[in-house]
C-alpha atoms as a PDB file:
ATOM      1  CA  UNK A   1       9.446  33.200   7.972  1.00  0.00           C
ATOM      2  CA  UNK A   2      11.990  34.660  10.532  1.00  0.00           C
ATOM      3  CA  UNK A   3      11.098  38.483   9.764  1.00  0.00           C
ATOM      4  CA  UNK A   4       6.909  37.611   9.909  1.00  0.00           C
ATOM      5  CA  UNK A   5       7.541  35.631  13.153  1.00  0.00           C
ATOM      6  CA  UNK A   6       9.079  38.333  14.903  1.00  0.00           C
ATOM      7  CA  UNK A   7       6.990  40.913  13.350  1.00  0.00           C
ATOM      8  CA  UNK A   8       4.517  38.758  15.143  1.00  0.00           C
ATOM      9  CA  UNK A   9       5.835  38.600  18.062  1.00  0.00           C
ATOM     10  CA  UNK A  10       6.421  41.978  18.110  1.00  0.00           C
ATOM     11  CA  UNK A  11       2.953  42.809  17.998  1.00  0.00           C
ATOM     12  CA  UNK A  12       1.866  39.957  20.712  1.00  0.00           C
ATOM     13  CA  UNK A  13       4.272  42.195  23.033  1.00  0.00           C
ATOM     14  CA  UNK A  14       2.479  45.304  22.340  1.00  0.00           C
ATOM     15  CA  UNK A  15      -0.597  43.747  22.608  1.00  0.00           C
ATOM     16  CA  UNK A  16      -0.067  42.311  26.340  1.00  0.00           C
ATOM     17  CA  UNK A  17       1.104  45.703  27.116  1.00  0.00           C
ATOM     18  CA  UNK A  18      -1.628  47.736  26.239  1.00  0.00           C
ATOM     19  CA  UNK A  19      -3.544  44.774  27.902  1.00  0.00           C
ATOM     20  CA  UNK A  20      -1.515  45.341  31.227  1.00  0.00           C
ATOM     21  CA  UNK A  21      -1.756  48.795  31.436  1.00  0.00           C
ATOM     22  CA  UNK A  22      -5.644  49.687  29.594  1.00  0.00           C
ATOM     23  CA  UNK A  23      -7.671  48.163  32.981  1.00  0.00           C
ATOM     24  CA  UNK A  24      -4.874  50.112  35.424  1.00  0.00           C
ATOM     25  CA  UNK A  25      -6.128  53.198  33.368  1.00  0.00           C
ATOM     26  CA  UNK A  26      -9.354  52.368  32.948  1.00  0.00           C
ATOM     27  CA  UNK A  27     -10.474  50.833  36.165  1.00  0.00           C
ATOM     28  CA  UNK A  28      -8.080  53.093  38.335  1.00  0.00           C
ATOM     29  CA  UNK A  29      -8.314  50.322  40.380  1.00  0.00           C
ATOM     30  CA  UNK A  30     -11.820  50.310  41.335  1.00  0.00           C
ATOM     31  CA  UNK A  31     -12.130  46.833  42.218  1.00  0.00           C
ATOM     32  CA  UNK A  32      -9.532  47.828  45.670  1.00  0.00           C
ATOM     33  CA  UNK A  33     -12.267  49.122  47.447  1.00  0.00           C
ATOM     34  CA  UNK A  34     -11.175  47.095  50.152  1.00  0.00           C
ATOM     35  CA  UNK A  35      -8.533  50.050  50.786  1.00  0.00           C
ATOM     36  CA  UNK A  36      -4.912  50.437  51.053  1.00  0.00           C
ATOM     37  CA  UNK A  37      -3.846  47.326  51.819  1.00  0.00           C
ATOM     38  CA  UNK A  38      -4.881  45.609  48.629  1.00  0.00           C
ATOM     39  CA  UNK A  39      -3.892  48.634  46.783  1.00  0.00           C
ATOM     40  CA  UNK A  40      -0.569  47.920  47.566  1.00  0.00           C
ATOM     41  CA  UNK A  41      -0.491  43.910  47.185  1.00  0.00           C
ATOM     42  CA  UNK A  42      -1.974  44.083  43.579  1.00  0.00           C
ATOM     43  CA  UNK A  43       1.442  47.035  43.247  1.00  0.00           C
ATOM     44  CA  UNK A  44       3.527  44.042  44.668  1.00  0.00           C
ATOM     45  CA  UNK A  45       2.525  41.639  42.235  1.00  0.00           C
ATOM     46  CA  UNK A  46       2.183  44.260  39.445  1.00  0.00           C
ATOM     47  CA  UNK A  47       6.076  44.745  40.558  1.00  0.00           C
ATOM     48  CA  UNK A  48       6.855  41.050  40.692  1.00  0.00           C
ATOM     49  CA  UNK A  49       5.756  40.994  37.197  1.00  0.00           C
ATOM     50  CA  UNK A  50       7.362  43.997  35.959  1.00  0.00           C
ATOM     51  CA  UNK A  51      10.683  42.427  37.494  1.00  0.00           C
ATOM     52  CA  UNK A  52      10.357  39.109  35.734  1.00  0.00           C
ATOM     53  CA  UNK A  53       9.320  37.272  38.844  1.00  0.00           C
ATOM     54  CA  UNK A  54       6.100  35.706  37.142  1.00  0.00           C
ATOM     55  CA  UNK A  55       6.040  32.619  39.844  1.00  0.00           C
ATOM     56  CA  UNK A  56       6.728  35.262  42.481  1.00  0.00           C
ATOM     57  CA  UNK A  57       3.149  37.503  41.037  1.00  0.00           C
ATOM     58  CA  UNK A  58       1.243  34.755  40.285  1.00  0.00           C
ATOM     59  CA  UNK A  59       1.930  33.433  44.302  1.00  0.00           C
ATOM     60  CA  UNK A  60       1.025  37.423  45.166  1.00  0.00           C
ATOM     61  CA  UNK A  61      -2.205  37.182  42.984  1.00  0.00           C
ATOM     62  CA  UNK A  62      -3.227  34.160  44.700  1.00  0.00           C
ATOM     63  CA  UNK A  63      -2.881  35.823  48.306  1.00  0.00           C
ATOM     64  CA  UNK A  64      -4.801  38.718  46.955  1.00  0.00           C
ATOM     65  CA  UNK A  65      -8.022  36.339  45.598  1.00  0.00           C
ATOM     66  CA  UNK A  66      -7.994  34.669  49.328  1.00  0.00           C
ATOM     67  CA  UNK A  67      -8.064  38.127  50.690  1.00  0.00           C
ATOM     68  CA  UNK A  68      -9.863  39.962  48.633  1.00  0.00           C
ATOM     69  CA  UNK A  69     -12.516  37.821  46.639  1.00  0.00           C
ATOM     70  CA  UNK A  70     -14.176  41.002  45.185  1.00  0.00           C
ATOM     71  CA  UNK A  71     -11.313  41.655  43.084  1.00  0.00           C
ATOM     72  CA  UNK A  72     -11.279  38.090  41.682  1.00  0.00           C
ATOM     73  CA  UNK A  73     -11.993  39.228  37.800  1.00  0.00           C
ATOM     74  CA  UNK A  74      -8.910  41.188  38.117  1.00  0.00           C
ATOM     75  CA  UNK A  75      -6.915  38.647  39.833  1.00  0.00           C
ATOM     76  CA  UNK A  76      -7.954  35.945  37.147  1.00  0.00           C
ATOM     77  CA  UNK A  77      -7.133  38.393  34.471  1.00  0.00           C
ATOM     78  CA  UNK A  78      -3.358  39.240  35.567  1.00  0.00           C
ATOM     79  CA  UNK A  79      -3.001  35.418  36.227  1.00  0.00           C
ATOM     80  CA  UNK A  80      -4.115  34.905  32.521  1.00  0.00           C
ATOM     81  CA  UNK A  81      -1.626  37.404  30.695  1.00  0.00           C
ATOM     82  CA  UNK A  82       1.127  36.277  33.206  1.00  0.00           C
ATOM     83  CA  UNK A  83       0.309  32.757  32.116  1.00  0.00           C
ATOM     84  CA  UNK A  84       0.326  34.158  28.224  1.00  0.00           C
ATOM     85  CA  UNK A  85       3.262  36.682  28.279  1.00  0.00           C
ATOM     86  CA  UNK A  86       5.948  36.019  25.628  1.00  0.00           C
ATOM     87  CA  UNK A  87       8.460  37.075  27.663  1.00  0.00           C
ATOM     88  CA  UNK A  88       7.655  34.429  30.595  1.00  0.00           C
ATOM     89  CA  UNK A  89       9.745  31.331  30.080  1.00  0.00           C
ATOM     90  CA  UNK A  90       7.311  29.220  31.634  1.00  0.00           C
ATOM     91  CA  UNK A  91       4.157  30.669  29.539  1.00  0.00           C
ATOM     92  CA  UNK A  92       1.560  28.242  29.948  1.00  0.00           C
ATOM     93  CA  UNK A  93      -1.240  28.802  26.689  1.00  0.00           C
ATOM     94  CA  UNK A  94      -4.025  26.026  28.190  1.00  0.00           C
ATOM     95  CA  UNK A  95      -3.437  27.949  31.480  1.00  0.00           C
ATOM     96  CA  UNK A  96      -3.873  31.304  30.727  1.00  0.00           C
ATOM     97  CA  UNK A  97      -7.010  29.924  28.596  1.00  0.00           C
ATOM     98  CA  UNK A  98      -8.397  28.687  31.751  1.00  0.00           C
ATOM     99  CA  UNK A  99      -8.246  31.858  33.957  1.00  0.00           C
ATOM    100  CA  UNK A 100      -9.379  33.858  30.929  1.00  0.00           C
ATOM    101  CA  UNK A 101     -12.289  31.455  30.518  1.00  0.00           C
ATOM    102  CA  UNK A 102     -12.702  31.177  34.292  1.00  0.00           C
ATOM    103  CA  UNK A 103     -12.898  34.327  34.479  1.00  0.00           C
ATOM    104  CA  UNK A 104     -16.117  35.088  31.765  1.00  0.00           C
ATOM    105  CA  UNK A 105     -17.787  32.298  33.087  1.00  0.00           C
ATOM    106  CA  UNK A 106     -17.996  32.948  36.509  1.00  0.00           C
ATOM    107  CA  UNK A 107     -17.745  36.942  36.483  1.00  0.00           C
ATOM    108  CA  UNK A 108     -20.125  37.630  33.356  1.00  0.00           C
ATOM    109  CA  UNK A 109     -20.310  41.391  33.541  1.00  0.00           C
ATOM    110  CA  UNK A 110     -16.483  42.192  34.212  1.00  0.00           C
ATOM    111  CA  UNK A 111     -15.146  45.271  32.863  1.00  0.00           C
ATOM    112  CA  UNK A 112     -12.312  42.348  31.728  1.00  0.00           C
ATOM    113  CA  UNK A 113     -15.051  40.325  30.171  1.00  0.00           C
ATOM    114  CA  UNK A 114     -14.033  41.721  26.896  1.00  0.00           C
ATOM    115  CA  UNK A 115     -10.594  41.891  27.036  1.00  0.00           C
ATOM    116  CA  UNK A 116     -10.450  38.427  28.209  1.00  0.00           C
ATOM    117  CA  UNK A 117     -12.260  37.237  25.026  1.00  0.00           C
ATOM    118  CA  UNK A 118      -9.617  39.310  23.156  1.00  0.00           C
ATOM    119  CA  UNK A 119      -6.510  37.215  24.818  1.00  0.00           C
ATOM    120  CA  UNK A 120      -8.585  33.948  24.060  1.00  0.00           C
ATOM    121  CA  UNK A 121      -8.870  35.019  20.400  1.00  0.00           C
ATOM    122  CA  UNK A 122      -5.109  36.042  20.453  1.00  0.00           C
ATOM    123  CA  UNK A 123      -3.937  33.033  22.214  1.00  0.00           C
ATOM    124  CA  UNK A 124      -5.513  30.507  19.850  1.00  0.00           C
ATOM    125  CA  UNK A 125      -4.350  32.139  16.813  1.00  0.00           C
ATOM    126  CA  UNK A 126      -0.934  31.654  18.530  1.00  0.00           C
ATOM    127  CA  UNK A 127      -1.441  28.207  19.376  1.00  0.00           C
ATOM    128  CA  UNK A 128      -2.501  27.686  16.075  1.00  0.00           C
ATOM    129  CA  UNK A 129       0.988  29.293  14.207  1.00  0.00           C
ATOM    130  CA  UNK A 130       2.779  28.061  16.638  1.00  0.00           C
ATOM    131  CA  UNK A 131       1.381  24.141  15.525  1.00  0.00           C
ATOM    132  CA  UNK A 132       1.848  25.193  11.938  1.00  0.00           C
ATOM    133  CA  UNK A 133       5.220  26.680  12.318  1.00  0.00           C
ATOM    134  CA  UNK A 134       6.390  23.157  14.412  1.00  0.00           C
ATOM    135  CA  UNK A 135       4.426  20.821  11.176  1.00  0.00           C
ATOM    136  CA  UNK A 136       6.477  23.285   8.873  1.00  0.00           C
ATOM    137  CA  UNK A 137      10.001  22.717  10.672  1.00  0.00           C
ATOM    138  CA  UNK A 138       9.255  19.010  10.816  1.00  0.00           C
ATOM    139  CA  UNK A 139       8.506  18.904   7.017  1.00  0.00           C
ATOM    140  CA  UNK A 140      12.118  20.992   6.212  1.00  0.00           C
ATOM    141  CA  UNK A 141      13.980  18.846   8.811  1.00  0.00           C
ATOM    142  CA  UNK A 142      12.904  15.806   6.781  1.00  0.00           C
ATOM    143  CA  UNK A 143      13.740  17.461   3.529  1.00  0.00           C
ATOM    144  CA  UNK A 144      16.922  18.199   4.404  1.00  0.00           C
ATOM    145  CA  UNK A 145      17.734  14.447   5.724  1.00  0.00           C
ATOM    146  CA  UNK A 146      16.469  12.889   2.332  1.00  0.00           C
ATOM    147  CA  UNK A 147      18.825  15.826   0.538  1.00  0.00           C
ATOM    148  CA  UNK A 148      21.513  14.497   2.653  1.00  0.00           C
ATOM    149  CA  UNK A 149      20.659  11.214   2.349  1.00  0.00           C
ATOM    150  CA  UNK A 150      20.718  11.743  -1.820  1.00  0.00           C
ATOM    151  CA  UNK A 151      23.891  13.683  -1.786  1.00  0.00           C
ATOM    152  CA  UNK A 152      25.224  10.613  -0.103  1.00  0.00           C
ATOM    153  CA  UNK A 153      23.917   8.396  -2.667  1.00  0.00           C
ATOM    154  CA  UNK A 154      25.146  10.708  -5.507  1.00  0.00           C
ATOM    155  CA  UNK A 155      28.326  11.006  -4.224  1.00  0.00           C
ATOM    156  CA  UNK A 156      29.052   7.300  -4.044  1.00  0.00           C
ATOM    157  CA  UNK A 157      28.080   6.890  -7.464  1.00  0.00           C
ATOM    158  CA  UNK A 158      30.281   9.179  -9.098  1.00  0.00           C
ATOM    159  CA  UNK A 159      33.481   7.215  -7.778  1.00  0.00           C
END
């Protein structure tokens, strides 16, 4: 289980990485019309984020979406994979859900339209091991306390 949960994991961080970088390359930031300015707050955040800082970026991406509204599909989408990454201690699934969500409902034909659907598939399989792999540890936790618990027994009787 240990080898085919980090494979896993493994994979999730490849997959938010190609996730982070694909729109960079794709869009070549083409939703910063709005010029230089929020060029270089979405390379803050982008920085924060690289750095670790996730409540730091998210704060940044929330400036930028009061600023710049046009860029809001992008916004919604860094928010969500922040809110997903593995590496973020303070990952939040149901959030990152809800900007990805957020995000196809109320921006329908984003280039991140597709991508966001991706992370929602992704992130419910997750949720989904995860729930499995918590039932599983629960049901060896218990086995091992009735093994225990026999051992005890057997070992009294043999006196």
């Amino acid at each position: 289980m240990g080898k085919k949960q980090s494979r896993t994991g493994a994979h999730l961080i490849f997959f938010f990485v190609c996730i982070i970088i694909t729109p960079v390359l794709l869009c070549g930031c083409s939703h910063l019309n709005e010029g230089s300015q929020a060029r270089s707050t979405f390379k803050e955040a982008n920085d924060l984020f690289n750095q670790g800082s996730y409540k730091a970026s998210l704060s940044k991406y929330e400036q930028i979406i009061e600023k710049y509204p046009t860029a809001g599909d992008r916004v919604l989408f860094e928010m969500g994979i922040i809110y997903a990454y593995p590496g973020n201690e303070q990952k939040d699934y149901q959030k990152a859900l809800e900007y990805f969500q957020k995000l196809i409902k109320d921006y329908p034909e984003s280039g991140y339209r597709k991508d966001s659907e991706m992370m929602i598939f992704q992130i419910n399989n997750v949720i989904v091991k995860d729930k499995t792999i918590a039932t599983q540890q629960t049901q060896i936790e218990t086995l091992q306390q009735e093994l225990k618990s026999r051992g005890m027994r057997l070992f009294h009787c043999k006196k």
